[in-house]
PDB file of N, CA and C in Angstrom:
ATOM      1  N   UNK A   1     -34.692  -3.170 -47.546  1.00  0.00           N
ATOM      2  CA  UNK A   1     -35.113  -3.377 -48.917  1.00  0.00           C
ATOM      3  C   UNK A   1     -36.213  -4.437 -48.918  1.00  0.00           C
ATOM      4  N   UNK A   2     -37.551  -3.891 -49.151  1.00  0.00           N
ATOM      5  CA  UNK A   2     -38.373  -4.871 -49.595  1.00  0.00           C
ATOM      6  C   UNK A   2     -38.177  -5.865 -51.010  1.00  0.00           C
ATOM      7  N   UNK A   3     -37.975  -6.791 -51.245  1.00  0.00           N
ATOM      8  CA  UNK A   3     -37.639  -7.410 -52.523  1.00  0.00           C
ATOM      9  C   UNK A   3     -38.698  -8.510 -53.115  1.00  0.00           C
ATOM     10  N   UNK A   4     -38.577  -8.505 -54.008  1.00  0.00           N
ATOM     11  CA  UNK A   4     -39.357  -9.674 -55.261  1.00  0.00           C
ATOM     12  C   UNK A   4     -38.421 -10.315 -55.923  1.00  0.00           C
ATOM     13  N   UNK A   5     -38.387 -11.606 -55.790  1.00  0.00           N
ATOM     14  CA  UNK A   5     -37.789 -12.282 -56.575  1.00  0.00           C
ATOM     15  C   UNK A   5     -37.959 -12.638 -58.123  1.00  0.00           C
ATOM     16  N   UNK A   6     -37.689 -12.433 -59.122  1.00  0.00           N
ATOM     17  CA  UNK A   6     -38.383 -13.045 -60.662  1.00  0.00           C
ATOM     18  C   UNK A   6     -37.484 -14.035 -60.845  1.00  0.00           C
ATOM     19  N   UNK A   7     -38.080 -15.522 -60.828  1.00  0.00           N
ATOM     20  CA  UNK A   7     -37.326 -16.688 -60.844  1.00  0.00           C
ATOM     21  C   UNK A   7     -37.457 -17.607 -59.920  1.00  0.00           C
ATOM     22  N   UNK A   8     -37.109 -18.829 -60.636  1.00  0.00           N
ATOM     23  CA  UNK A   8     -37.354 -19.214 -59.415  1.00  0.00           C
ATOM     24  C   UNK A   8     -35.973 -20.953 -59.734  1.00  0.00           C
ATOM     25  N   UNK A   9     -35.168 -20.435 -60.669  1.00  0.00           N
ATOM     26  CA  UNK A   9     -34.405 -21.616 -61.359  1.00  0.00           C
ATOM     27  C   UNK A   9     -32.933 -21.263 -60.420  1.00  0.00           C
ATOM     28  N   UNK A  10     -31.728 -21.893 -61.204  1.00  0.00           N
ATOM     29  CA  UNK A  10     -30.744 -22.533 -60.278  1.00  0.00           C
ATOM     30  C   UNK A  10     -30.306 -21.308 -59.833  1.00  0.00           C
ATOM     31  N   UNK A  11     -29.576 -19.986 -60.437  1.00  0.00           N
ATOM     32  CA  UNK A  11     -29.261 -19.161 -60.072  1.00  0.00           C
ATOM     33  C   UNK A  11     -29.783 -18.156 -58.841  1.00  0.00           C
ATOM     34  N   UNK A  12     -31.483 -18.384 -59.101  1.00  0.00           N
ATOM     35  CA  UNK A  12     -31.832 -17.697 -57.599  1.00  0.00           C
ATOM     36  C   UNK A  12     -31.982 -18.675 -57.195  1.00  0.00           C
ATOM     37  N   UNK A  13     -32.015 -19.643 -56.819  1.00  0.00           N
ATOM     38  CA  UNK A  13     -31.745 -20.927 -55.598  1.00  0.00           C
ATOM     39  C   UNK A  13     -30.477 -20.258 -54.718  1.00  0.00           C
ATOM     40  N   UNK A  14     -29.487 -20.384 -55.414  1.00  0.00           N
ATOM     41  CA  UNK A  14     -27.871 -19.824 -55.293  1.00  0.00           C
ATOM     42  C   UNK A  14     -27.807 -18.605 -54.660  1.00  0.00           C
ATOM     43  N   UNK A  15     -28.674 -18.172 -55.258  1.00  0.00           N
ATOM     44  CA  UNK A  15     -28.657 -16.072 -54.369  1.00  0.00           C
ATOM     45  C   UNK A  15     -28.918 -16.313 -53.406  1.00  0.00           C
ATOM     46  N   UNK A  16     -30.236 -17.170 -53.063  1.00  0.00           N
ATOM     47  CA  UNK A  16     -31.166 -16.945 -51.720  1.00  0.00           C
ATOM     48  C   UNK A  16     -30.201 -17.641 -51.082  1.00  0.00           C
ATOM     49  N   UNK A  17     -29.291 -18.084 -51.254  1.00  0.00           N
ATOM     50  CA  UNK A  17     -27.736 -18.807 -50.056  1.00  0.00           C
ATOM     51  C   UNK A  17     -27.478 -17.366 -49.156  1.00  0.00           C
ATOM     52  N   UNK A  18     -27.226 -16.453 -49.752  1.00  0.00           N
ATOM     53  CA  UNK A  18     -26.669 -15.298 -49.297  1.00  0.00           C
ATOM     54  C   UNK A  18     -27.208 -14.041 -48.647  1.00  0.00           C
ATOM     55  N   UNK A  19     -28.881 -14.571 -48.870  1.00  0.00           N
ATOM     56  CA  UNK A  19     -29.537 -13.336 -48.516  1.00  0.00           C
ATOM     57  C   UNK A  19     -29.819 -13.366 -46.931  1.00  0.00           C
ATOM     58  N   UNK A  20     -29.879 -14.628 -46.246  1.00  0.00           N
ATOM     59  CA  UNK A  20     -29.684 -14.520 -44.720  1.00  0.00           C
ATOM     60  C   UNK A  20     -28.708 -13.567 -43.994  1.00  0.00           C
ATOM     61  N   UNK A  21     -27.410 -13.339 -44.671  1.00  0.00           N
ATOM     62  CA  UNK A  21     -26.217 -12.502 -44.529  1.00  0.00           C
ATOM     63  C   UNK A  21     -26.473 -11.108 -45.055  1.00  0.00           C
ATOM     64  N   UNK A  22     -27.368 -10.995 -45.536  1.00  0.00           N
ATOM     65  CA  UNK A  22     -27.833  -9.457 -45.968  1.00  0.00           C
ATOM     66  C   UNK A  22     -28.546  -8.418 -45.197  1.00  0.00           C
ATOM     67  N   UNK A  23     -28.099  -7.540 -44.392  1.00  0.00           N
ATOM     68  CA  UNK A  23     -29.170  -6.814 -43.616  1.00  0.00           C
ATOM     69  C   UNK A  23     -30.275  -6.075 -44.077  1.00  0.00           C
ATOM     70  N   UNK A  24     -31.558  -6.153 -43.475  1.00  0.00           N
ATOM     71  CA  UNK A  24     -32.473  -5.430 -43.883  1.00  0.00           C
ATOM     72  C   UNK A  24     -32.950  -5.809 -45.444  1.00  0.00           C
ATOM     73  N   UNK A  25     -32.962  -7.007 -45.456  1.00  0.00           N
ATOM     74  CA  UNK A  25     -33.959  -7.227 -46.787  1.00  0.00           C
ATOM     75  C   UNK A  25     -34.493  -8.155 -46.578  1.00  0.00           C
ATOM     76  N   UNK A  26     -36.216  -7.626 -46.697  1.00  0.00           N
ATOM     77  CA  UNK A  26     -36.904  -8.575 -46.357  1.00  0.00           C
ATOM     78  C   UNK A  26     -37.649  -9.227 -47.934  1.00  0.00           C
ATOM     79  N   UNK A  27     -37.638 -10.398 -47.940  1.00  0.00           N
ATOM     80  CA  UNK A  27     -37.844 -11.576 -48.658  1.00  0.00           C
ATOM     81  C   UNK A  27     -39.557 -11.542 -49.188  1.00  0.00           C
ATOM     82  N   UNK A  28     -39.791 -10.591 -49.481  1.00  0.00           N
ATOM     83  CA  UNK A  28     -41.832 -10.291 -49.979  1.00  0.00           C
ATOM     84  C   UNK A  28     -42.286 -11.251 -50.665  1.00  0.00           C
ATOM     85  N   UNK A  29     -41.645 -11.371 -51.725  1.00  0.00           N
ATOM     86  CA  UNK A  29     -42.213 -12.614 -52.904  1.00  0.00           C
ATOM     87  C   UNK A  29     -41.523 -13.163 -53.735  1.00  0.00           C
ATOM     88  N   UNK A  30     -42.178 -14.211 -54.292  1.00  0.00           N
ATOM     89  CA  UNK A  30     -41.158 -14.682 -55.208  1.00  0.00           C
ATOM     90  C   UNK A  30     -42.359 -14.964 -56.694  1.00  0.00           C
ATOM     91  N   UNK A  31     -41.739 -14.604 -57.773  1.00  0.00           N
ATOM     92  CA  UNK A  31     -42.453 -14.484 -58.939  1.00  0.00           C
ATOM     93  C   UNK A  31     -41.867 -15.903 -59.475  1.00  0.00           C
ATOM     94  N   UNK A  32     -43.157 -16.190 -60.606  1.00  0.00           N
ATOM     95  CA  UNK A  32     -42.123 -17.796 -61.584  1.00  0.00           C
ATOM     96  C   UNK A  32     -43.360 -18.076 -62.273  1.00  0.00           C
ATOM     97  N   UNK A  33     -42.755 -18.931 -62.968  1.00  0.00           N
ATOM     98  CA  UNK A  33     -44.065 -19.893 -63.759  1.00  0.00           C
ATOM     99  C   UNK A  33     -44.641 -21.081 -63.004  1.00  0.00           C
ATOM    100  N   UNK A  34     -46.253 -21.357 -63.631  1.00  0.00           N
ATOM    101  CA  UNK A  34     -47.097 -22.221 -63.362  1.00  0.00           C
ATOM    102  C   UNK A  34     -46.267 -23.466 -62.880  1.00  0.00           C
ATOM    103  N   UNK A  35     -45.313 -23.446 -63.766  1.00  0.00           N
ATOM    104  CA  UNK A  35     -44.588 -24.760 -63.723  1.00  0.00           C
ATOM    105  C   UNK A  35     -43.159 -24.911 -62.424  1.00  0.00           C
ATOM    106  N   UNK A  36     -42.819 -23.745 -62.152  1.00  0.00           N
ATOM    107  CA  UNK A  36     -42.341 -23.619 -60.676  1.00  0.00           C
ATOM    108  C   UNK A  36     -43.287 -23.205 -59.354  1.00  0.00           C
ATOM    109  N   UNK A  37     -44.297 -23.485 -59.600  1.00  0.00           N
ATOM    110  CA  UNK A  37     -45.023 -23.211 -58.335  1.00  0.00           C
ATOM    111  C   UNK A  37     -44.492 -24.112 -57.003  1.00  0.00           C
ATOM    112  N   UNK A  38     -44.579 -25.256 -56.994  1.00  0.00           N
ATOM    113  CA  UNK A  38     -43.956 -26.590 -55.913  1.00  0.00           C
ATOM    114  C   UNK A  38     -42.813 -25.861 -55.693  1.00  0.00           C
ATOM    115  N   UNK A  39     -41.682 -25.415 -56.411  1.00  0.00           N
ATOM    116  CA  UNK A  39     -40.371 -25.356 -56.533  1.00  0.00           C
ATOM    117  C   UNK A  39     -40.288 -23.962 -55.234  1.00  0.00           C
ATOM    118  N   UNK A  40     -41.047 -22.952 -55.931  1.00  0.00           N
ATOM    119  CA  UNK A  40     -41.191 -21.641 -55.351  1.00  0.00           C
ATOM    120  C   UNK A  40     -42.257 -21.736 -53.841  1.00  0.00           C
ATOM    121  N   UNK A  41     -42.856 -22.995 -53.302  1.00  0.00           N
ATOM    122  CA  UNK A  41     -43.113 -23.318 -52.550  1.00  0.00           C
ATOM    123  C   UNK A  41     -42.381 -23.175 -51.202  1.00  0.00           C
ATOM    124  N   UNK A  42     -41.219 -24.313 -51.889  1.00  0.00           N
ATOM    125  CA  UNK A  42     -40.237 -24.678 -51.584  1.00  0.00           C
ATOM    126  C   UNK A  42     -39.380 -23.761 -50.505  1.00  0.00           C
ATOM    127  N   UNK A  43     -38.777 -22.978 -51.841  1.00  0.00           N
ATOM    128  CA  UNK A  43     -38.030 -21.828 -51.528  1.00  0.00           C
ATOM    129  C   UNK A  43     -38.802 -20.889 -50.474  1.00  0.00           C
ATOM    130  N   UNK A  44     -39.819 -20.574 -50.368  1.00  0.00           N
ATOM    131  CA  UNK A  44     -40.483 -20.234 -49.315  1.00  0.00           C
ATOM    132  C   UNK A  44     -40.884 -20.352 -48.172  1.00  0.00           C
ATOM    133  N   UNK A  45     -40.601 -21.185 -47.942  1.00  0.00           N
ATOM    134  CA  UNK A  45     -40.918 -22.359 -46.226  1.00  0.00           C
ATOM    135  C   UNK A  45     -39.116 -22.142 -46.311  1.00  0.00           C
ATOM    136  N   UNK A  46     -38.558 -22.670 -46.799  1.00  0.00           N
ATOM    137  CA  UNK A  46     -36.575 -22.524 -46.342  1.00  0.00           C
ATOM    138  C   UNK A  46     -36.457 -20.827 -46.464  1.00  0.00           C
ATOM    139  N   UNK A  47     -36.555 -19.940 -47.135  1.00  0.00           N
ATOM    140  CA  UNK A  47     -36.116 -18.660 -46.701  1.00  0.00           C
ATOM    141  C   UNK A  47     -37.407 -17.855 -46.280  1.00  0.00           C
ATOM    142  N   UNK A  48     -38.381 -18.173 -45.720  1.00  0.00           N
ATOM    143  CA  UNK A  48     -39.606 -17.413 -45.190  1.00  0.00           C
ATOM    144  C   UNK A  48     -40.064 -16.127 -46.391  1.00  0.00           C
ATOM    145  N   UNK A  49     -39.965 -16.223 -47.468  1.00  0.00           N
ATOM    146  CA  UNK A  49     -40.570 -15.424 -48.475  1.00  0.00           C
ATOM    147  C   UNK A  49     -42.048 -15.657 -47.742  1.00  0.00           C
ATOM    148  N   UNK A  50     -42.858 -14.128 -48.207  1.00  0.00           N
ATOM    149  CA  UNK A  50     -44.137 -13.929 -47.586  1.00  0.00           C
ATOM    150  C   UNK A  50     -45.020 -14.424 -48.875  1.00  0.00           C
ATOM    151  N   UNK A  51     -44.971 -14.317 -50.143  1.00  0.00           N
ATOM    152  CA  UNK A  51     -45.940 -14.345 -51.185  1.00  0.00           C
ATOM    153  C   UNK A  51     -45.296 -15.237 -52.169  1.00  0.00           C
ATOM    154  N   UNK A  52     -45.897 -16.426 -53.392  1.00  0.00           N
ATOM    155  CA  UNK A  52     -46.150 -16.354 -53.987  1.00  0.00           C
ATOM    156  C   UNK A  52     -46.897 -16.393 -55.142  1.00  0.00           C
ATOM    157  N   UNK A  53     -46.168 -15.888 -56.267  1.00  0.00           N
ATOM    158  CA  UNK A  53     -47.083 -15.494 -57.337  1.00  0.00           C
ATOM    159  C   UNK A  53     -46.251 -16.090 -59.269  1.00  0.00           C
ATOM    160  N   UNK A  54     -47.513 -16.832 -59.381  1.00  0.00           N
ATOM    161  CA  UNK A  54     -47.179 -17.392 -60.964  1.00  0.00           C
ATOM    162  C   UNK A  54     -47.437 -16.619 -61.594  1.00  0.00           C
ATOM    163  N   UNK A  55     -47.731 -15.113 -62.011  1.00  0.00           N
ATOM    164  CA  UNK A  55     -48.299 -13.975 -62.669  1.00  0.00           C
ATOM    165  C   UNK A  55     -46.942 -12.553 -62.309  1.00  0.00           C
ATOM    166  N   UNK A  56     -45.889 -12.197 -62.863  1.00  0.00           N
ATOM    167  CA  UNK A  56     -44.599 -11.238 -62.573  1.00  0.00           C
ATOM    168  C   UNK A  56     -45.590 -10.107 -62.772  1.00  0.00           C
ATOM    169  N   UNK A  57     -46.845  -9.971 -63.636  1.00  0.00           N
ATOM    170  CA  UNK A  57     -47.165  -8.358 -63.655  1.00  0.00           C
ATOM    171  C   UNK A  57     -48.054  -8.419 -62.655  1.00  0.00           C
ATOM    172  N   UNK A  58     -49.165  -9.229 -61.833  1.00  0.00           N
ATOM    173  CA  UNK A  58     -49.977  -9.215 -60.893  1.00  0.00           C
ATOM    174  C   UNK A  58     -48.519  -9.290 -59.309  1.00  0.00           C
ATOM    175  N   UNK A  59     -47.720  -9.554 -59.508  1.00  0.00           N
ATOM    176  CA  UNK A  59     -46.657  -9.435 -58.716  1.00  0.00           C
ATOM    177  C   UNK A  59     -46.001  -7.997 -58.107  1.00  0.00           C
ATOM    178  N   UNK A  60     -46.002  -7.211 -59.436  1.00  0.00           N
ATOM    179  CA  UNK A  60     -45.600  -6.293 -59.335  1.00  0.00           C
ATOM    180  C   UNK A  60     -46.776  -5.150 -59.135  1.00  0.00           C
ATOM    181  N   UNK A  61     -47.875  -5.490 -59.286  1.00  0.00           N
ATOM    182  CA  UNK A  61     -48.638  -4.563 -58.795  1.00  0.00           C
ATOM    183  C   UNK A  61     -49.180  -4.534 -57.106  1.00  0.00           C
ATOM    184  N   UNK A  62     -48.875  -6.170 -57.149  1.00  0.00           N
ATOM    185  CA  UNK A  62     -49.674  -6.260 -55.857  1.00  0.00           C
ATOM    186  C   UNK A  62     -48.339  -6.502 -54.383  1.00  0.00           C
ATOM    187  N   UNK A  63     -47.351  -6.659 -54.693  1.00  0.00           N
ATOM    188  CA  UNK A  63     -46.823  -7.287 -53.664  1.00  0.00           C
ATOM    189  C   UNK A  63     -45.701  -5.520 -53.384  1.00  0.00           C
ATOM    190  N   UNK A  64     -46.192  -5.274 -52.209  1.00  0.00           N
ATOM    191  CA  UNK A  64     -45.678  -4.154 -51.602  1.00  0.00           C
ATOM    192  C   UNK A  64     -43.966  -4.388 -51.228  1.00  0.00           C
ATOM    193  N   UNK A  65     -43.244  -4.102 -52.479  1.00  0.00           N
ATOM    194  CA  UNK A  65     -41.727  -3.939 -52.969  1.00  0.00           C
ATOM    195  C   UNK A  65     -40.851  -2.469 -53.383  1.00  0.00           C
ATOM    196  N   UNK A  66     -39.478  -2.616 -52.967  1.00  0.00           N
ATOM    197  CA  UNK A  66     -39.317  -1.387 -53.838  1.00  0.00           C
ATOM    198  C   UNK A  66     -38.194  -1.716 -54.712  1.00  0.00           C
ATOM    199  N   UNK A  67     -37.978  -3.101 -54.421  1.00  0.00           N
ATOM    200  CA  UNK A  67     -36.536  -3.394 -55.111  1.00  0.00           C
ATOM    201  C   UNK A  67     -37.190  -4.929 -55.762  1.00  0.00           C
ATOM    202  N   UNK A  68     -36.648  -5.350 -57.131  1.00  0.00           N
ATOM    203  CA  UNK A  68     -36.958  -6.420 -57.801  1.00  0.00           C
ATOM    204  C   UNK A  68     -35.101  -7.147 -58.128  1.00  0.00           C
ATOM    205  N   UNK A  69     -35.639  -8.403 -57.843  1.00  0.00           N
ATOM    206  CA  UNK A  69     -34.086  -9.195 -58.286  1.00  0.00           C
ATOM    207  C   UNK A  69     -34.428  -9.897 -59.427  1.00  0.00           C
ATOM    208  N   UNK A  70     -33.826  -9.718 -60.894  1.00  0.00           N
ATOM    209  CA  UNK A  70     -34.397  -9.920 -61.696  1.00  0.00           C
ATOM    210  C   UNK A  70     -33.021 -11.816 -61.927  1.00  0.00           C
ATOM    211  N   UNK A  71     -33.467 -13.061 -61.630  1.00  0.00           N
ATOM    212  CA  UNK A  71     -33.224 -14.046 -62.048  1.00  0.00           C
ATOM    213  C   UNK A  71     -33.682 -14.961 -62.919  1.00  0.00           C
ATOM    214  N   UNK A  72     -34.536 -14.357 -64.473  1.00  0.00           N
ATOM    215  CA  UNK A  72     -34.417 -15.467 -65.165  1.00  0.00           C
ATOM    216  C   UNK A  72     -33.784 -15.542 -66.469  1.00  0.00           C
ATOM    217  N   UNK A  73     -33.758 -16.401 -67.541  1.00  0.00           N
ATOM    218  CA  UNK A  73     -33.426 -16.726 -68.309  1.00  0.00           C
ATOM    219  C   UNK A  73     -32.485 -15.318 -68.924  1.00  0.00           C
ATOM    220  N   UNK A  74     -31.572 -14.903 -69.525  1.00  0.00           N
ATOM    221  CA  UNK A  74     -30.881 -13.974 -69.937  1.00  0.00           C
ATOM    222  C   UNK A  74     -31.910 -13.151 -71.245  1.00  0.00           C
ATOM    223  N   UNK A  75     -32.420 -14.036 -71.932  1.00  0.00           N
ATOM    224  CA  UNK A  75     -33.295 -13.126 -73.008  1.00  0.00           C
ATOM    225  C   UNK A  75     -34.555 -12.638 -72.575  1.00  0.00           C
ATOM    226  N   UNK A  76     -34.275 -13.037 -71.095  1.00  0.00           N
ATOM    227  CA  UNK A  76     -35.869 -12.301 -70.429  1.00  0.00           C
ATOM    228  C   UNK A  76     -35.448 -10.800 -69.404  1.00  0.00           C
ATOM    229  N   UNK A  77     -34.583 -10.797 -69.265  1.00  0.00           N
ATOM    230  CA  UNK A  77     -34.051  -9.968 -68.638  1.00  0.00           C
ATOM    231  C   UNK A  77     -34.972  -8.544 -69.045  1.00  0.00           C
ATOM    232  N   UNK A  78     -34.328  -8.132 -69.890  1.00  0.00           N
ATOM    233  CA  UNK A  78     -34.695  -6.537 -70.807  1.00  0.00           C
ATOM    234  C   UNK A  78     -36.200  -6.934 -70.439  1.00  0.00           C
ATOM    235  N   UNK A  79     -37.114  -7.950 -70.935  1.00  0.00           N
ATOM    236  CA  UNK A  79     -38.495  -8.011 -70.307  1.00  0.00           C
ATOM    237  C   UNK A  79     -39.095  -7.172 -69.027  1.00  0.00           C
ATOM    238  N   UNK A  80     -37.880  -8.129 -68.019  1.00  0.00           N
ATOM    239  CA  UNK A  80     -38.612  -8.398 -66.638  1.00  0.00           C
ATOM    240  C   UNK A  80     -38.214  -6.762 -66.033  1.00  0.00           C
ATOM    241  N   UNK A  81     -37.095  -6.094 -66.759  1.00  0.00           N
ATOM    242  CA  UNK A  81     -36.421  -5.176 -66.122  1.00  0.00           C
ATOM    243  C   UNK A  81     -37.322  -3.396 -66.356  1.00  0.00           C
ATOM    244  N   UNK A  82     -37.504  -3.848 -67.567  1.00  0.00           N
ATOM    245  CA  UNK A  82     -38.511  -2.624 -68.324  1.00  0.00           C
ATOM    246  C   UNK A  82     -39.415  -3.085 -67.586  1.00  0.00           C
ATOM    247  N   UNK A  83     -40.615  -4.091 -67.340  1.00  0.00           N
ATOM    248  CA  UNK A  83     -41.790  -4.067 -66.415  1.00  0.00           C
ATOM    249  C   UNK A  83     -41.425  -3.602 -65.227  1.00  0.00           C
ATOM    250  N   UNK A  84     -40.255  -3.645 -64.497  1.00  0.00           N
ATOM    251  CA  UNK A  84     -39.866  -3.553 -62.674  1.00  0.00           C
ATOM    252  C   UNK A  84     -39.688  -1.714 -63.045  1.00  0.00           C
ATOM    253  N   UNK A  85     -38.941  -1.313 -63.494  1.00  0.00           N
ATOM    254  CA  UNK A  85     -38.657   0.107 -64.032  1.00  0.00           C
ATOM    255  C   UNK A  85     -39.595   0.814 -64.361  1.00  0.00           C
ATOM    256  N   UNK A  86     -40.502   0.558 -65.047  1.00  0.00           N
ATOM    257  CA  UNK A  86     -41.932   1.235 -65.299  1.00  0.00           C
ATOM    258  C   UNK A  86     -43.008   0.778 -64.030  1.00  0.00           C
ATOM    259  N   UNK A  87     -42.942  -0.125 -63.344  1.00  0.00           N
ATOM    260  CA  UNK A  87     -44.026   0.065 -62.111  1.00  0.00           C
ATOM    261  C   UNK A  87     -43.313   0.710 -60.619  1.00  0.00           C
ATOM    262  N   UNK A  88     -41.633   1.494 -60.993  1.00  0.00           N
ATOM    263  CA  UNK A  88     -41.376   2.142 -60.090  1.00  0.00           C
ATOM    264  C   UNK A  88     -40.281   1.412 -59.406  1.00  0.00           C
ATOM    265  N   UNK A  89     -40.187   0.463 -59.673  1.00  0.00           N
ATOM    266  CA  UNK A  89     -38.896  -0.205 -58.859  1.00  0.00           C
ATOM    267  C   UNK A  89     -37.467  -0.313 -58.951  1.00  0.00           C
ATOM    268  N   UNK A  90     -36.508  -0.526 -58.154  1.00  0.00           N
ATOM    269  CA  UNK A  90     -35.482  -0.211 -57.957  1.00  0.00           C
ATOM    270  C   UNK A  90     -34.856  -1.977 -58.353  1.00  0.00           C
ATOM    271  N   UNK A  91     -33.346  -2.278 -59.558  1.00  0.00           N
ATOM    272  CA  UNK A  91     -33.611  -3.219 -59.972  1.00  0.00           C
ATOM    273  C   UNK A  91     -32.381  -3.743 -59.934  1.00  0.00           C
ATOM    274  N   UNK A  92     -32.025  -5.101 -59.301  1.00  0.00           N
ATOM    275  CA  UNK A  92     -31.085  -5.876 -59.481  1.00  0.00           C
ATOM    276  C   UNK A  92     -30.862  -7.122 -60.520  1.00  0.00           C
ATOM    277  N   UNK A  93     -30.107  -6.961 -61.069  1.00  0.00           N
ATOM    278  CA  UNK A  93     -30.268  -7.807 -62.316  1.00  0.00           C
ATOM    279  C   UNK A  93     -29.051  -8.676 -62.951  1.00  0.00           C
ATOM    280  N   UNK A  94     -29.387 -10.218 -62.829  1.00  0.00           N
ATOM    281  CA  UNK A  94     -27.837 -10.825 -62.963  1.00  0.00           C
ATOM    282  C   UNK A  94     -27.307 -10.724 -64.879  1.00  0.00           C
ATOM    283  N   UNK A  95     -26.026 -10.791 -64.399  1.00  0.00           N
ATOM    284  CA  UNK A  95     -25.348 -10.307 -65.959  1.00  0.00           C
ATOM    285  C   UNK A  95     -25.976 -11.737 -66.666  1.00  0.00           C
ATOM    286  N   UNK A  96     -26.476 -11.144 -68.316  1.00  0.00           N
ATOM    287  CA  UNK A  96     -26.003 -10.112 -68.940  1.00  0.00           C
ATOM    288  C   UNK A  96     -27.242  -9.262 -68.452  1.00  0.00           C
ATOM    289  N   UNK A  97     -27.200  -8.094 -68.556  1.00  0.00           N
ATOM    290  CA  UNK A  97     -28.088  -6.981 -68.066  1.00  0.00           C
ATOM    291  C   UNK A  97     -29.483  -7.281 -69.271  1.00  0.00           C
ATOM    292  N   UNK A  98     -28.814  -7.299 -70.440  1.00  0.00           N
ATOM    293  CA  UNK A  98     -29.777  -7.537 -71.760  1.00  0.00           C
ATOM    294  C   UNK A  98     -28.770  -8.159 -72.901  1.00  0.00           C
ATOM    295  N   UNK A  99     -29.457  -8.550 -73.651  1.00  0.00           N
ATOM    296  CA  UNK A  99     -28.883  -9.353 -74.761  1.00  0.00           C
ATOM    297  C   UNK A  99     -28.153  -8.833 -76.066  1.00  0.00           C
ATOM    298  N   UNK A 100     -28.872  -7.344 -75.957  1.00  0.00           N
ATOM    299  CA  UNK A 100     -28.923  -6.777 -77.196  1.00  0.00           C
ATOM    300  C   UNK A 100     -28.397  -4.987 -76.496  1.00  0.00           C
ATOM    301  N   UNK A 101     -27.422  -4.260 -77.363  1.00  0.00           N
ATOM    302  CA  UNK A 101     -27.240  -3.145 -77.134  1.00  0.00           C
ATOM    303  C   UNK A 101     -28.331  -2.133 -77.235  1.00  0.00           C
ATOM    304  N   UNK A 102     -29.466  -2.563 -78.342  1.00  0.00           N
ATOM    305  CA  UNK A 102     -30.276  -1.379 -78.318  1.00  0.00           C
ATOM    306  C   UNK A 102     -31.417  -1.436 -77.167  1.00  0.00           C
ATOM    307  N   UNK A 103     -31.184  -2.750 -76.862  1.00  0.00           N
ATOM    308  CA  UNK A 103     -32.566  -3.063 -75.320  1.00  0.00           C
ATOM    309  C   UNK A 103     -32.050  -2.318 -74.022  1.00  0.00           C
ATOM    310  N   UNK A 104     -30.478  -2.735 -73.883  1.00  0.00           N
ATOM    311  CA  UNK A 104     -30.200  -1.739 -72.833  1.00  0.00           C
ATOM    312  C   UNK A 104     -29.912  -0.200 -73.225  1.00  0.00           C
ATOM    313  N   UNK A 105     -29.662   0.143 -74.390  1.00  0.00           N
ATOM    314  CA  UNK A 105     -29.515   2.118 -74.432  1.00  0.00           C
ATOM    315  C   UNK A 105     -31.392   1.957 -74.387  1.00  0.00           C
ATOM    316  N   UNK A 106     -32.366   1.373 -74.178  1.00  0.00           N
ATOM    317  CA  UNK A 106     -33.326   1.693 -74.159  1.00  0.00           C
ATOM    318  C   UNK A 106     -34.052   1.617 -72.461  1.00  0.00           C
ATOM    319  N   UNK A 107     -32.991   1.062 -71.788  1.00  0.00           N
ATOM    320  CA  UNK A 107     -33.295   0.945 -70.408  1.00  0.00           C
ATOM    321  C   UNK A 107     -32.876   1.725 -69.967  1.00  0.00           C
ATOM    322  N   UNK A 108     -31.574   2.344 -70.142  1.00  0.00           N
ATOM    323  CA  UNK A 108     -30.396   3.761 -69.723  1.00  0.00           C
ATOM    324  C   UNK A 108     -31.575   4.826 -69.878  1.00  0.00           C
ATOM    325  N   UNK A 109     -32.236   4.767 -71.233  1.00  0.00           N
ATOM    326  CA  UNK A 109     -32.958   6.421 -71.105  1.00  0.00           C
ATOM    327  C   UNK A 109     -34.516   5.996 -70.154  1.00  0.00           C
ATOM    328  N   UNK A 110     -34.958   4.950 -69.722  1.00  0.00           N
ATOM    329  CA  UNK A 110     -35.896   4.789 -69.403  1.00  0.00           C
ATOM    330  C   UNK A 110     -35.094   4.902 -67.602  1.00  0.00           C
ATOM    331  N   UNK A 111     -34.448   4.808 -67.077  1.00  0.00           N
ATOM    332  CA  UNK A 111     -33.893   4.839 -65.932  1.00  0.00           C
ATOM    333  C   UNK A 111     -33.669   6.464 -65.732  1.00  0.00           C
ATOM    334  N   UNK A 112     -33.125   7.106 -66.650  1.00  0.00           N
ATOM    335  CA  UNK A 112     -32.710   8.249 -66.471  1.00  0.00           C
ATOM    336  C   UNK A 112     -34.104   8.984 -66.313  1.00  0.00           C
ATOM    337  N   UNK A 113     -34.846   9.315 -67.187  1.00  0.00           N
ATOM    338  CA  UNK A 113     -35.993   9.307 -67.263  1.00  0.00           C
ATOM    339  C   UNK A 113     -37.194   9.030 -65.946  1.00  0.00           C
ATOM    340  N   UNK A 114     -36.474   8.284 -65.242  1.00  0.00           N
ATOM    341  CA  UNK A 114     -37.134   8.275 -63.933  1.00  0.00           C
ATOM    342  C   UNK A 114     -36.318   8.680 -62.880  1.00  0.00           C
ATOM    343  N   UNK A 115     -35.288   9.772 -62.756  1.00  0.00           N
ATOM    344  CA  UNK A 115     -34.569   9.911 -61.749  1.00  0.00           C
ATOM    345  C   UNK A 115     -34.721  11.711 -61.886  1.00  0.00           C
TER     346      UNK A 115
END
């Protein structure tokens, strides 16, 4: 699994504990804000991530992925998940999935819709 990280706060700190123990996923990029750049530095020199990027849609076009781990804020979720889903990607996403029932029956037909 090629992967992208979106995030770069406590919860994916916490993931990337576990991803050494994961076979076959390699660590491509990590997405975040201007304001986690140092942070996402960071995280990159300790788990050898190859890219990153302060821009999630220049991320997703450019960083050769097929799977996105979607870690930020819960009302960004439905955001980050509809952008990863519409540029083709395959999507992991920490609960809540979305905030709102009609954001996810709107991800269900947009998933189905691509299968």
């Amino acid at each position: 699994m090629k992967l992208l990280i979106a995030g770069a706060g406590f919860i994916v700190q916490d993931w990337l504990t576990i991803t050494q123990d994961l076979k076959d996923v390699d660590l491509v990029a990590i997405a975040g804000v201007e304001a986690d750049k140092e942070n996402m530095g960071k995280l990159q020199s300790k788990y050898g991530i190859k890219e990153v990027y302060t821009d999630y849609d220049q991320a997703l076009k450019e960083a050769n992925v097929d799977t996105v781990y979607v870690g930020v804020l819960n009302f960004l979720h439905y955001s980050f998940v509809k952008k990863a889903l519409n540029a083709g990607k395959n999507v992991i996403c920490e609960k809540p999935f979305t905030v709102k029932y009609d954001e996810f029956k709107e991800l269900k037909e947009l998933l189905c819709l691509s299968t």
